[in-house]
PDB file of N, CA and C in Angstrom:
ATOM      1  N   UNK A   1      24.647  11.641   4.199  1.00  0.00           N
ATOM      2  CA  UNK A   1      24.469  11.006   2.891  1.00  0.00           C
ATOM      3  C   UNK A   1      22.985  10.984   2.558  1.00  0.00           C
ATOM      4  N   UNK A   2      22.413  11.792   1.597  1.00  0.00           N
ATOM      5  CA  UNK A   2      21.536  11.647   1.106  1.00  0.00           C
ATOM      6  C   UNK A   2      20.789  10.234   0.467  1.00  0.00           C
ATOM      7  N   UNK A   3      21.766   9.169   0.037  1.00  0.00           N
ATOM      8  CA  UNK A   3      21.805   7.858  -1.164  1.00  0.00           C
ATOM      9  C   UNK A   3      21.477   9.041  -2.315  1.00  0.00           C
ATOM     10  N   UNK A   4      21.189   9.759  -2.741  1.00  0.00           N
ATOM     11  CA  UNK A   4      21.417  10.223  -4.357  1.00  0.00           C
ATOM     12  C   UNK A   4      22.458  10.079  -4.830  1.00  0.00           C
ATOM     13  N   UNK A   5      23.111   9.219  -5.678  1.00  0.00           N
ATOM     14  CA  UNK A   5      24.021   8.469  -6.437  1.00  0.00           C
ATOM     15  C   UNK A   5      24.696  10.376  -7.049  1.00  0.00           C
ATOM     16  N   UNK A   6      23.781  10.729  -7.659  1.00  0.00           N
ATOM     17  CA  UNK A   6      23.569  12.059  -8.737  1.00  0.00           C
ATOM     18  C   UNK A   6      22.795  13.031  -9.004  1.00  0.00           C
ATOM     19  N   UNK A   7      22.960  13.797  -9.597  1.00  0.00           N
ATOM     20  CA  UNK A   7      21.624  14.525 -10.005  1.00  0.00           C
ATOM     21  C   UNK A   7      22.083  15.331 -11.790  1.00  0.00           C
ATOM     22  N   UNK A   8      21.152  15.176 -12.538  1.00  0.00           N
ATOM     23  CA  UNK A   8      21.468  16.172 -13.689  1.00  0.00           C
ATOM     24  C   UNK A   8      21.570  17.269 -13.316  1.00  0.00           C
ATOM     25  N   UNK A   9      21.976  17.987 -14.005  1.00  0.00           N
ATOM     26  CA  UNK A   9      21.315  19.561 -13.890  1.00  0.00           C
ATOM     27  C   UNK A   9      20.670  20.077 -15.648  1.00  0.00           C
ATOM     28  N   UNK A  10      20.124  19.516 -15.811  1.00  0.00           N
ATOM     29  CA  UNK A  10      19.454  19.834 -17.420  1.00  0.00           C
ATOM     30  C   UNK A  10      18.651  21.269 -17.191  1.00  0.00           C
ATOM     31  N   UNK A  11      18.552  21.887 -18.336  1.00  0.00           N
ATOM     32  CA  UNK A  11      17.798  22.738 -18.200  1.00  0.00           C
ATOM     33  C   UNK A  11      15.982  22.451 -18.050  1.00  0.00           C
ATOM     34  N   UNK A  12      14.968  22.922 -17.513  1.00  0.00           N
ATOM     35  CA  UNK A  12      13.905  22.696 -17.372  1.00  0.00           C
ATOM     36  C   UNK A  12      12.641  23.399 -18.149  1.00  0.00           C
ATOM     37  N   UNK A  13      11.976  22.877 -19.167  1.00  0.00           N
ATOM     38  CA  UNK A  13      10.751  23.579 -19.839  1.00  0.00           C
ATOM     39  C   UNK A  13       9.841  23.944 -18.151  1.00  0.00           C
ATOM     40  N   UNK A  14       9.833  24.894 -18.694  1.00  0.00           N
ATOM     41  CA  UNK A  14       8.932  25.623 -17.046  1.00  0.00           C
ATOM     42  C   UNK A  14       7.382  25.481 -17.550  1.00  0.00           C
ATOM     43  N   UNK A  15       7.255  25.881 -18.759  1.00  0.00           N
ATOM     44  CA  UNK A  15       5.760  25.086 -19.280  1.00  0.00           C
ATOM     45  C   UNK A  15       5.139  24.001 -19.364  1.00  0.00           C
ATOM     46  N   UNK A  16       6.181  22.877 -19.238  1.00  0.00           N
ATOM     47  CA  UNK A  16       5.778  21.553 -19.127  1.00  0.00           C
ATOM     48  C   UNK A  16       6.733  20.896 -18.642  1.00  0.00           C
ATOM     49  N   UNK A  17       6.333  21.145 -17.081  1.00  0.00           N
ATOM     50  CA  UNK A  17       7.599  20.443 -16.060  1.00  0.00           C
ATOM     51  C   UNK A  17       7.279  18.358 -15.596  1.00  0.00           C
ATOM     52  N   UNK A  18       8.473  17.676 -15.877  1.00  0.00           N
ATOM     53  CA  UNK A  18       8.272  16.827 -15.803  1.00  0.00           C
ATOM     54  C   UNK A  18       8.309  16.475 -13.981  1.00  0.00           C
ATOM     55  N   UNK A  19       7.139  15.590 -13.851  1.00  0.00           N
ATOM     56  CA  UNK A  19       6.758  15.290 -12.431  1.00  0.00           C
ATOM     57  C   UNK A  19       8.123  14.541 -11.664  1.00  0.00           C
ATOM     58  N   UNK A  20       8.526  14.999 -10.561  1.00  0.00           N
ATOM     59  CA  UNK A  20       9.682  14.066  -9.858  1.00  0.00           C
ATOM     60  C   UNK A  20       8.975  13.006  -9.057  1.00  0.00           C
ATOM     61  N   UNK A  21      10.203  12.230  -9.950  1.00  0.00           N
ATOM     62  CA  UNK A  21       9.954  10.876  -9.444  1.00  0.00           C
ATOM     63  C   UNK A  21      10.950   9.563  -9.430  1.00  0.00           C
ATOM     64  N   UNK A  22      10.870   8.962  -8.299  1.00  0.00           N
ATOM     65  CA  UNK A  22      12.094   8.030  -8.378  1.00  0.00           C
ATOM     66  C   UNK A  22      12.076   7.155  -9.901  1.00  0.00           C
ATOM     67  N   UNK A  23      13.126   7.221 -10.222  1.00  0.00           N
ATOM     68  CA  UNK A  23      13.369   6.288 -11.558  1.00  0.00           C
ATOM     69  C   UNK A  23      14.406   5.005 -11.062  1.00  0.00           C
ATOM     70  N   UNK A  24      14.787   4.736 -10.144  1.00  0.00           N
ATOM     71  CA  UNK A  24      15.271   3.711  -9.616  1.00  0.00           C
ATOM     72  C   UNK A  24      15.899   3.360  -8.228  1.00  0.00           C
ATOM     73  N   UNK A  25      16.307   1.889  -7.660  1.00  0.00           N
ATOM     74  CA  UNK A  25      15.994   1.802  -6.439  1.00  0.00           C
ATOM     75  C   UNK A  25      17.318   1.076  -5.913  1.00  0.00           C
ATOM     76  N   UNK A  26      17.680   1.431  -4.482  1.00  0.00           N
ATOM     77  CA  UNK A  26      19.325   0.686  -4.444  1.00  0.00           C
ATOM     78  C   UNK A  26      18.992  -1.006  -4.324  1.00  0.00           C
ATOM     79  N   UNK A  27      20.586  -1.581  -4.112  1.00  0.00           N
ATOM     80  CA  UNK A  27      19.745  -3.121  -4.210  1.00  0.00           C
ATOM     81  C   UNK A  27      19.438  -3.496  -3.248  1.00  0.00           C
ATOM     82  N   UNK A  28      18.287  -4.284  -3.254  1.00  0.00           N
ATOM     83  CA  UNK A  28      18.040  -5.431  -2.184  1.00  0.00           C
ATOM     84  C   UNK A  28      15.983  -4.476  -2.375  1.00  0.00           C
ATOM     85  N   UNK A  29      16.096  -3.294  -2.908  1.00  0.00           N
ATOM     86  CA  UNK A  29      14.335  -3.017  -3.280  1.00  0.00           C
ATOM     87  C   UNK A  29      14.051  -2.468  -4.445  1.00  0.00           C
ATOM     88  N   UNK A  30      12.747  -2.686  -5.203  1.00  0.00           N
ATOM     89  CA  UNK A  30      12.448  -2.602  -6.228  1.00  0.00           C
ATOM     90  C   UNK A  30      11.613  -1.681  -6.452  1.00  0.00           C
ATOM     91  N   UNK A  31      11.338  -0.678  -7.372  1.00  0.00           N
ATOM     92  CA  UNK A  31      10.209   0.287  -7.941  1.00  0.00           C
ATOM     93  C   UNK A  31       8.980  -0.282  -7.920  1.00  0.00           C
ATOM     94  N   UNK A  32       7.943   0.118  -6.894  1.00  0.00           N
ATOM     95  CA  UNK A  32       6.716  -0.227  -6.819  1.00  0.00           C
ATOM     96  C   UNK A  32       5.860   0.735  -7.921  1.00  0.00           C
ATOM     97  N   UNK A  33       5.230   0.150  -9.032  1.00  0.00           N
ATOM     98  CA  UNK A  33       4.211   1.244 -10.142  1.00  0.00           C
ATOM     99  C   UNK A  33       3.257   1.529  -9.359  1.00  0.00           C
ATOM    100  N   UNK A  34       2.775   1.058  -7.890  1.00  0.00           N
ATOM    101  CA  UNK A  34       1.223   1.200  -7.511  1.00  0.00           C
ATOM    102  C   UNK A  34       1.385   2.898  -6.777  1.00  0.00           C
ATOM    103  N   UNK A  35       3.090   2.721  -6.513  1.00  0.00           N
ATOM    104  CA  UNK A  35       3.089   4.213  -5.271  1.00  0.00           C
ATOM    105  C   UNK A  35       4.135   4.841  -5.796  1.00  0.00           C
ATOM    106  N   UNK A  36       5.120   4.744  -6.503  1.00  0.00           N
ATOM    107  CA  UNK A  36       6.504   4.825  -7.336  1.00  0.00           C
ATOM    108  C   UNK A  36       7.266   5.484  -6.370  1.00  0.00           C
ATOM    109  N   UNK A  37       7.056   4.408  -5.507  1.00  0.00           N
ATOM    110  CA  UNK A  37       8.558   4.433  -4.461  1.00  0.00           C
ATOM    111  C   UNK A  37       9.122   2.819  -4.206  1.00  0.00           C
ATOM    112  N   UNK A  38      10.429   2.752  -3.646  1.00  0.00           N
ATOM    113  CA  UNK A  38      10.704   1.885  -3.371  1.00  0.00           C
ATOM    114  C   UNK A  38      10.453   0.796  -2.539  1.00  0.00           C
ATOM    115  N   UNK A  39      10.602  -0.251  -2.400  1.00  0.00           N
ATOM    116  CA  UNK A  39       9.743  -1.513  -1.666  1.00  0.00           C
ATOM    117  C   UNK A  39      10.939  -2.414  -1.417  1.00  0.00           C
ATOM    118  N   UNK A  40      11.288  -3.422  -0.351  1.00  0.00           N
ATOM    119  CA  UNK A  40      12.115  -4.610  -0.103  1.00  0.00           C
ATOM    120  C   UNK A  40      11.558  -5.294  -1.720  1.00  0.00           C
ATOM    121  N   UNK A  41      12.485  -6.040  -1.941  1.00  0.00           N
ATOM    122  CA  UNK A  41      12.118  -6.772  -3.174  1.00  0.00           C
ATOM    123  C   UNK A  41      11.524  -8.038  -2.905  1.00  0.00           C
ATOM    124  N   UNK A  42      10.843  -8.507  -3.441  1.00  0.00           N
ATOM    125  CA  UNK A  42       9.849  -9.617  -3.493  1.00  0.00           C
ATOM    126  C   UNK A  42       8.523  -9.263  -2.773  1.00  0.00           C
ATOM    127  N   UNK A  43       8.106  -7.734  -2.074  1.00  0.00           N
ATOM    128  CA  UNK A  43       7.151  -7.799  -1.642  1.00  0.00           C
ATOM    129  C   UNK A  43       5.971  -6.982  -2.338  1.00  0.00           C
ATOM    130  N   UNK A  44       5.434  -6.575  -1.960  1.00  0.00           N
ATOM    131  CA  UNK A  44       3.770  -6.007  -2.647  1.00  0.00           C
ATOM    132  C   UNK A  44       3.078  -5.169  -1.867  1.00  0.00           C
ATOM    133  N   UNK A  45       2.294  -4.412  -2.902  1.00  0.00           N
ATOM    134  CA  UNK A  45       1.719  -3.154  -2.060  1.00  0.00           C
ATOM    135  C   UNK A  45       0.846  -3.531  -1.064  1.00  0.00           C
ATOM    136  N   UNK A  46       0.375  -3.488  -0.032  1.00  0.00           N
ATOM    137  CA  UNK A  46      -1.014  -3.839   0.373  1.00  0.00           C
ATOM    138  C   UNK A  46      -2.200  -2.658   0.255  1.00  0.00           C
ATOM    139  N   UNK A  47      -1.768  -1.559   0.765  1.00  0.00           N
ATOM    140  CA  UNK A  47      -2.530  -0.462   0.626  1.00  0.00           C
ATOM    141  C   UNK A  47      -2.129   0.085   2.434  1.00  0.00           C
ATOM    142  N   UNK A  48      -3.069   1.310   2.260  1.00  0.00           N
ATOM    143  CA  UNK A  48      -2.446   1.999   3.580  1.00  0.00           C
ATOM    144  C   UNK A  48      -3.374   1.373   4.613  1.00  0.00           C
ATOM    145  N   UNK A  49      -2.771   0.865   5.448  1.00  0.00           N
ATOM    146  CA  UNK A  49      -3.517   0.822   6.814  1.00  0.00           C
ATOM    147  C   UNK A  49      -3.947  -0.728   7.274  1.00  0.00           C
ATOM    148  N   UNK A  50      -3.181  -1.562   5.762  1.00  0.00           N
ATOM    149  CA  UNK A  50      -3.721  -2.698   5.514  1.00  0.00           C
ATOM    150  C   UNK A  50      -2.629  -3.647   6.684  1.00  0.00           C
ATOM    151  N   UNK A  51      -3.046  -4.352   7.784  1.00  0.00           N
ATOM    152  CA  UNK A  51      -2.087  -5.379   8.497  1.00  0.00           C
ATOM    153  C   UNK A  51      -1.891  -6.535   7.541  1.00  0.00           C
ATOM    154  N   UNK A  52      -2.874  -7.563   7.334  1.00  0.00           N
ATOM    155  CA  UNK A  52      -2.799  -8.789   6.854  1.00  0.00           C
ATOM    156  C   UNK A  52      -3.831  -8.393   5.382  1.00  0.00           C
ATOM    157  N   UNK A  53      -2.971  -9.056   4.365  1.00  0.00           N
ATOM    158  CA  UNK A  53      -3.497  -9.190   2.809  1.00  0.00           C
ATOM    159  C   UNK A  53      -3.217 -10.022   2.305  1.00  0.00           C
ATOM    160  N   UNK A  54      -3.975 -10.398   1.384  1.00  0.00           N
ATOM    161  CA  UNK A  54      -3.893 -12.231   0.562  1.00  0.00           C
ATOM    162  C   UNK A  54      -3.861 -11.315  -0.786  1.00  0.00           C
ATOM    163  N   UNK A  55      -2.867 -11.541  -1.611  1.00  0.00           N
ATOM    164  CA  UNK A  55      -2.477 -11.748  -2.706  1.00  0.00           C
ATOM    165  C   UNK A  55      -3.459 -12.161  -3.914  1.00  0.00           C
ATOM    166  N   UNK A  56      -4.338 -12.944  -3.142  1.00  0.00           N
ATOM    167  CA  UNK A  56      -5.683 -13.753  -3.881  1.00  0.00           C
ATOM    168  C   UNK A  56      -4.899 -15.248  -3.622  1.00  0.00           C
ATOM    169  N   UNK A  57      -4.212 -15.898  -3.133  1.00  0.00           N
ATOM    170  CA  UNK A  57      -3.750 -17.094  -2.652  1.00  0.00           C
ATOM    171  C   UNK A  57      -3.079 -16.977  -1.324  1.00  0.00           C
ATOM    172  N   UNK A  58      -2.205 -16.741  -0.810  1.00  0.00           N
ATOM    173  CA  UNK A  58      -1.215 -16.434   0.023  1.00  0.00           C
ATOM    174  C   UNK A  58      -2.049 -15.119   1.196  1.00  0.00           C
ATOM    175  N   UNK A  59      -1.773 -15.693   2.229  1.00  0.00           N
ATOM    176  CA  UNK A  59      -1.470 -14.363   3.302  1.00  0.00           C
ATOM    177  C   UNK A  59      -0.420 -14.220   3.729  1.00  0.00           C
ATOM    178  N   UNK A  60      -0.843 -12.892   3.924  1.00  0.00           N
ATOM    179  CA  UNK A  60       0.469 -11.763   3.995  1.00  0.00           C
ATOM    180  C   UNK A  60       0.418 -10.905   5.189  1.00  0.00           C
ATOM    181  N   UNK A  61       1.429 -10.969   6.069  1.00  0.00           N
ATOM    182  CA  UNK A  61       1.969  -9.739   7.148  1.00  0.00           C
ATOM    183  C   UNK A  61       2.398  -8.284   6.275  1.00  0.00           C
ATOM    184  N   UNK A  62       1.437  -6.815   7.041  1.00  0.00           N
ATOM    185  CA  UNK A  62       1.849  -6.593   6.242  1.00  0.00           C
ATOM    186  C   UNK A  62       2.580  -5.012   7.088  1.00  0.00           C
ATOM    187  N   UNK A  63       3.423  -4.353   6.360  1.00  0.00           N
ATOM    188  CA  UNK A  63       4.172  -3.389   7.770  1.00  0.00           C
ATOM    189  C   UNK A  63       4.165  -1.936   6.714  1.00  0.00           C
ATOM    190  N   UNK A  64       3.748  -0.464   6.637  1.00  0.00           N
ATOM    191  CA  UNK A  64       4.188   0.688   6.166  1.00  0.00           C
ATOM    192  C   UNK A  64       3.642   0.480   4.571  1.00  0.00           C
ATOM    193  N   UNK A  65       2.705  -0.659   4.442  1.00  0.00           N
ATOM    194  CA  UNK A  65       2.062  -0.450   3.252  1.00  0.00           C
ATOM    195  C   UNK A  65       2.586  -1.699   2.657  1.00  0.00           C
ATOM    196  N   UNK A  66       3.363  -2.529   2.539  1.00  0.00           N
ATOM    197  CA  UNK A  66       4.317  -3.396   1.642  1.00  0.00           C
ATOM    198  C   UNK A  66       4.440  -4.954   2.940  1.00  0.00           C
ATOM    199  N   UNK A  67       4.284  -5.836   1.597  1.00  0.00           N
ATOM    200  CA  UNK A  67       4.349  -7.393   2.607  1.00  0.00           C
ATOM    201  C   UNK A  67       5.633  -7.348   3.221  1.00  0.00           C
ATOM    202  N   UNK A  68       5.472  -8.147   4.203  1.00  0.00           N
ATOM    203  CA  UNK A  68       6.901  -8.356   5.178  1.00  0.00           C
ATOM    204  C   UNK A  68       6.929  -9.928   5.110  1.00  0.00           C
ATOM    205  N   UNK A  69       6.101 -10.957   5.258  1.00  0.00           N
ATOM    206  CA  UNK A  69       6.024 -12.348   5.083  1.00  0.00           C
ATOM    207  C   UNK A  69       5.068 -12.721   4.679  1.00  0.00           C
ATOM    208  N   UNK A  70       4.777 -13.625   4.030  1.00  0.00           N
ATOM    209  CA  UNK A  70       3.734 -14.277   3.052  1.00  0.00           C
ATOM    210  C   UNK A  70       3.644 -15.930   3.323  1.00  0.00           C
ATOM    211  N   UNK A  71       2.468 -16.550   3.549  1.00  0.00           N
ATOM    212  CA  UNK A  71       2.453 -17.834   3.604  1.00  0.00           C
ATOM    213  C   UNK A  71       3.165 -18.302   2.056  1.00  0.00           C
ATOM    214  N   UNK A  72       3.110 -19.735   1.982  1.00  0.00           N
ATOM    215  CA  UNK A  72       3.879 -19.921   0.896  1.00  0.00           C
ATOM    216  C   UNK A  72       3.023 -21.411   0.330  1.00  0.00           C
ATOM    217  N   UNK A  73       1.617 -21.063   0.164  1.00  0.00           N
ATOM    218  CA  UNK A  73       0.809 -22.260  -0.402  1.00  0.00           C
ATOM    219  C   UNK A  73       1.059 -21.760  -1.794  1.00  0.00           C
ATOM    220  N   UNK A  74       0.724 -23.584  -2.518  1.00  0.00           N
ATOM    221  CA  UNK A  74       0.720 -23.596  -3.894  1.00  0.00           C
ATOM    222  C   UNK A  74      -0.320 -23.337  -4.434  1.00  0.00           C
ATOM    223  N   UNK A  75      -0.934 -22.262  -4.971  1.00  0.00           N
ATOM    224  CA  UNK A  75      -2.047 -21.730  -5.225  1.00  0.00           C
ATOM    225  C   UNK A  75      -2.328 -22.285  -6.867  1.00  0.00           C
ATOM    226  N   UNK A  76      -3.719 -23.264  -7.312  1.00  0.00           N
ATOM    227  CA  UNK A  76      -4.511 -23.935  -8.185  1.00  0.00           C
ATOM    228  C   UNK A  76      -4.986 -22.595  -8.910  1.00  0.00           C
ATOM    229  N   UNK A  77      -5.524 -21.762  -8.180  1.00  0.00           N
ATOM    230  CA  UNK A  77      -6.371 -20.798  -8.723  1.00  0.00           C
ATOM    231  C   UNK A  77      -6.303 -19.755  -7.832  1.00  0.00           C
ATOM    232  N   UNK A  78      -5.704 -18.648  -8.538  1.00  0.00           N
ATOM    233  CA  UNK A  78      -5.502 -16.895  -8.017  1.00  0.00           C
ATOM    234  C   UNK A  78      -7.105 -16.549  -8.171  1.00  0.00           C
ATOM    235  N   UNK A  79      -7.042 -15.823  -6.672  1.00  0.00           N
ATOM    236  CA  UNK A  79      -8.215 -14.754  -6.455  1.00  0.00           C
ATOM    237  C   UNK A  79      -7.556 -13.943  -6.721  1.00  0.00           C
ATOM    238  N   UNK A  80      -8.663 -13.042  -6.129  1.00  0.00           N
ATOM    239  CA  UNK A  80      -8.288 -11.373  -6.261  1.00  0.00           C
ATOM    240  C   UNK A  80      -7.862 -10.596  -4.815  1.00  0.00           C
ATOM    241  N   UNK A  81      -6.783 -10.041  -5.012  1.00  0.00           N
ATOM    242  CA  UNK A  81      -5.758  -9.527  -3.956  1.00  0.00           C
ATOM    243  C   UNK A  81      -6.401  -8.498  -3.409  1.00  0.00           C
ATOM    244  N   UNK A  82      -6.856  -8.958  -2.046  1.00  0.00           N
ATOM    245  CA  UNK A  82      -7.768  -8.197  -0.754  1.00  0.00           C
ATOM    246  C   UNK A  82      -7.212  -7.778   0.748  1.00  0.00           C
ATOM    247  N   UNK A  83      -7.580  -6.818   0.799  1.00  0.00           N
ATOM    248  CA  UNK A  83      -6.996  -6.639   2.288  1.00  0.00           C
ATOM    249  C   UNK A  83      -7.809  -6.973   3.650  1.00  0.00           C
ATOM    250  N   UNK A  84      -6.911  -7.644   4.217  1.00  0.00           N
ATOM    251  CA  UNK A  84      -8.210  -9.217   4.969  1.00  0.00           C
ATOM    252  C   UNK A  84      -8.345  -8.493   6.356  1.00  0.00           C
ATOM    253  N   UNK A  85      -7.476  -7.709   6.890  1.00  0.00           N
ATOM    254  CA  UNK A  85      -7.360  -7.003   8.052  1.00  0.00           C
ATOM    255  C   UNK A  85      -7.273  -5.546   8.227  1.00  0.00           C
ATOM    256  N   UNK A  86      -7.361  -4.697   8.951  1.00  0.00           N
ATOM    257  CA  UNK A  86      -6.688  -3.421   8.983  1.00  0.00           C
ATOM    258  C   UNK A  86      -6.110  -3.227  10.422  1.00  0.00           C
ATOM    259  N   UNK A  87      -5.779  -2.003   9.985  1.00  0.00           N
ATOM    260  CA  UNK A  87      -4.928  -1.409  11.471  1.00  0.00           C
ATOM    261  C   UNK A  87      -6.236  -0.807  12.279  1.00  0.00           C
ATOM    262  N   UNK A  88      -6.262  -0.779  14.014  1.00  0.00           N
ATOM    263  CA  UNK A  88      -7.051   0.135  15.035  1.00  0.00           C
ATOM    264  C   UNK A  88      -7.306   0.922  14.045  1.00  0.00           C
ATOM    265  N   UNK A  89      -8.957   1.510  13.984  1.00  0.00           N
ATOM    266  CA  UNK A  89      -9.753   2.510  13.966  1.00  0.00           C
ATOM    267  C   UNK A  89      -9.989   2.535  12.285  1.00  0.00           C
ATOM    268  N   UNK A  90      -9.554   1.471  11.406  1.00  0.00           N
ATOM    269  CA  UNK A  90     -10.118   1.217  10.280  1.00  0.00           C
ATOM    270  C   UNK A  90     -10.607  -0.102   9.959  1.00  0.00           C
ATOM    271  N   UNK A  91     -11.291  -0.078   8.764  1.00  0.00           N
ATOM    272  CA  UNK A  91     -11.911  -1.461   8.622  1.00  0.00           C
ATOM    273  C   UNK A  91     -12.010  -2.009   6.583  1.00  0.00           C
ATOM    274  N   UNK A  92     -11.736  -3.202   6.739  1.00  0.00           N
ATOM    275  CA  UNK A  92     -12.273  -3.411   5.331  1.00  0.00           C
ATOM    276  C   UNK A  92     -13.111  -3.160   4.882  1.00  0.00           C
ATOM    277  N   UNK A  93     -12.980  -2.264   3.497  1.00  0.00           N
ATOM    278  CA  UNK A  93     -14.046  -1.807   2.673  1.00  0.00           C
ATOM    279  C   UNK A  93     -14.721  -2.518   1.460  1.00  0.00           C
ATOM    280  N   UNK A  94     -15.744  -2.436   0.786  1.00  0.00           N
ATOM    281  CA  UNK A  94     -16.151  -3.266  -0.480  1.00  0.00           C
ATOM    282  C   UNK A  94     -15.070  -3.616  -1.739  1.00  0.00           C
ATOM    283  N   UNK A  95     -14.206  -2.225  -1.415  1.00  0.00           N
ATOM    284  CA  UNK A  95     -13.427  -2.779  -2.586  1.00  0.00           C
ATOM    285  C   UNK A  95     -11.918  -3.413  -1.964  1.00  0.00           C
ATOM    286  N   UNK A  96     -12.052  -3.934  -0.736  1.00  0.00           N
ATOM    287  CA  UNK A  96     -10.569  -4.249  -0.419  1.00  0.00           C
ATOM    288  C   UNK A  96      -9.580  -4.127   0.552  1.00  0.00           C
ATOM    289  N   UNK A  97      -9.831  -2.745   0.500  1.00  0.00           N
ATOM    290  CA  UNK A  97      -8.921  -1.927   1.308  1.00  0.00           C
ATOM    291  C   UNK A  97      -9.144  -1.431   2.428  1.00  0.00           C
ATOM    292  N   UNK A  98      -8.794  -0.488   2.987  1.00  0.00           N
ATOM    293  CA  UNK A  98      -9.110  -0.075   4.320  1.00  0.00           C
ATOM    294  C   UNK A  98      -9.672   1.486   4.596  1.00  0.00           C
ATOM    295  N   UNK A  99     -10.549   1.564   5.195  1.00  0.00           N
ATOM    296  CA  UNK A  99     -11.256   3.166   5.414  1.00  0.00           C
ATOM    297  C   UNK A  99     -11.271   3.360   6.748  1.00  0.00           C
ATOM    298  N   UNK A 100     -11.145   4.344   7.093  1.00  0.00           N
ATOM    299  CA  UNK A 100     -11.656   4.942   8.237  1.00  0.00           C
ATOM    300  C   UNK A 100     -13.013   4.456   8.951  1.00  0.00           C
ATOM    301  N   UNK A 101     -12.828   4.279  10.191  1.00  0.00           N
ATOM    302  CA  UNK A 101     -14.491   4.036  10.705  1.00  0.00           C
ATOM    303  C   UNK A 101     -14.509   5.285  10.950  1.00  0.00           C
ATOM    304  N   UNK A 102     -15.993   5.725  11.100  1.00  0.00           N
ATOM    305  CA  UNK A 102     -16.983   6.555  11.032  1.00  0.00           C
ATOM    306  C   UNK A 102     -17.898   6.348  12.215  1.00  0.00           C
ATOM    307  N   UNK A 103     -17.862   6.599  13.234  1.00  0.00           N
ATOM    308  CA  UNK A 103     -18.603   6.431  14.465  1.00  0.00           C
ATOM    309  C   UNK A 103     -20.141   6.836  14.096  1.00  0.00           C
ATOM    310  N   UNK A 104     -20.950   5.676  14.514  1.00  0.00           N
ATOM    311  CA  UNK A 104     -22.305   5.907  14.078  1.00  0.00           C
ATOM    312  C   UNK A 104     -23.248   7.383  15.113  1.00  0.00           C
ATOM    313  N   UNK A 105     -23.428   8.486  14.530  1.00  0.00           N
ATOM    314  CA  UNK A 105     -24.270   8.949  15.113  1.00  0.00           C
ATOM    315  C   UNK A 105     -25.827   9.595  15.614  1.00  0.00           C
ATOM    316  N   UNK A 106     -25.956   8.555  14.578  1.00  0.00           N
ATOM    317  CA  UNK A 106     -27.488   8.532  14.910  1.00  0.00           C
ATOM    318  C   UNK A 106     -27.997   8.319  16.101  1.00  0.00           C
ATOM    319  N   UNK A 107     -29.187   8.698  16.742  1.00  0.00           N
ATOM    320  CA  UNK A 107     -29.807   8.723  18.110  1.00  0.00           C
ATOM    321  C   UNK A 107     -30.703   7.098  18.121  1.00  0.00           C
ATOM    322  N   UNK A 108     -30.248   5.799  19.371  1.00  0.00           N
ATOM    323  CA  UNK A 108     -31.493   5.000  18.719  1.00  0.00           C
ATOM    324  C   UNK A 108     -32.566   5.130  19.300  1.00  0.00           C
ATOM    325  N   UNK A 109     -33.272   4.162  19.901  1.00  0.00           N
ATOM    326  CA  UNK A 109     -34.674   4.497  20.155  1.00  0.00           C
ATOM    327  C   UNK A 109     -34.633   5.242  21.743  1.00  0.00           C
ATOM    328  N   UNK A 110     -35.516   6.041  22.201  1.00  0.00           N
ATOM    329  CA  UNK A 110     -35.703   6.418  23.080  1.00  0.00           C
ATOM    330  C   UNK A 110     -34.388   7.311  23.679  1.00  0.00           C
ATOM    331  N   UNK A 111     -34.219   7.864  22.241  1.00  0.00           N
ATOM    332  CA  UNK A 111     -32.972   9.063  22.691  1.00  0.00           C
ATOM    333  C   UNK A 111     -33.501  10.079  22.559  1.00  0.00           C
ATOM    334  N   UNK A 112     -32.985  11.424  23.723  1.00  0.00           N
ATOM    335  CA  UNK A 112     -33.385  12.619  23.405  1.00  0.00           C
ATOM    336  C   UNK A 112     -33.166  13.438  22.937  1.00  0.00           C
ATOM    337  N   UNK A 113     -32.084  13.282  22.193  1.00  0.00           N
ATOM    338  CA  UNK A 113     -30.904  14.094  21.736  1.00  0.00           C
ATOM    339  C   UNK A 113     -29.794  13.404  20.774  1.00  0.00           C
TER     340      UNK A 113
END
């Protein structure tokens, strides 16, 4: 079983092919706009590589990109939704998210090479 419910078979402008893409999701997950794939419902993107993310109130566990549990404070005033942790061998970046480390290789003092 694939889950494809269907498929059209319409004919296709070959000059201006429309991009594939999920247009909807079975129940229990919802169409994410950030990646336009499907997600458990009630949760949120974090970004790739991201473990733990705050929402801008709430932290969040986070598993394959998307929250898995979320604290559940009553938030006065929303920040801005950051990724507070990453996975081994990346790190939070200025804007949030997570990058690659980059092993420093510069020589320091009294190197010969």
């Amino acid at each position: 079983d694939t889950g494809i419910a269907g498929c059209t078979e319409k004919g296709c402008d070959a000059e201006n092919p429309i991009e594939n893409a999920c247009q909807s999701c079975i129940d229990g997950y919802e169409l994410q706009e950030e990646t336009n794939e499907c997600a458990p419902t009630g949760s949120s993107y974090c970004g790739e590589n991201c473990v733990i993310w705050s929402d801008g109130c709430n932290a969040c566990q986070c598993e394959n990109g998307y929250s898995t549990s979320c604290d559940d404070a009553i938030c006065v005033w929303q920040g801005i939704p950051t990724c507070l942790a990453c996975a081994d061998g990346y790190e939070v970046n200025d804007d949030g998210e997570c990058s690659e480390i980059v092993p420093d290789t510069t020589c320091s003092d009294n190197c010969a090479s």
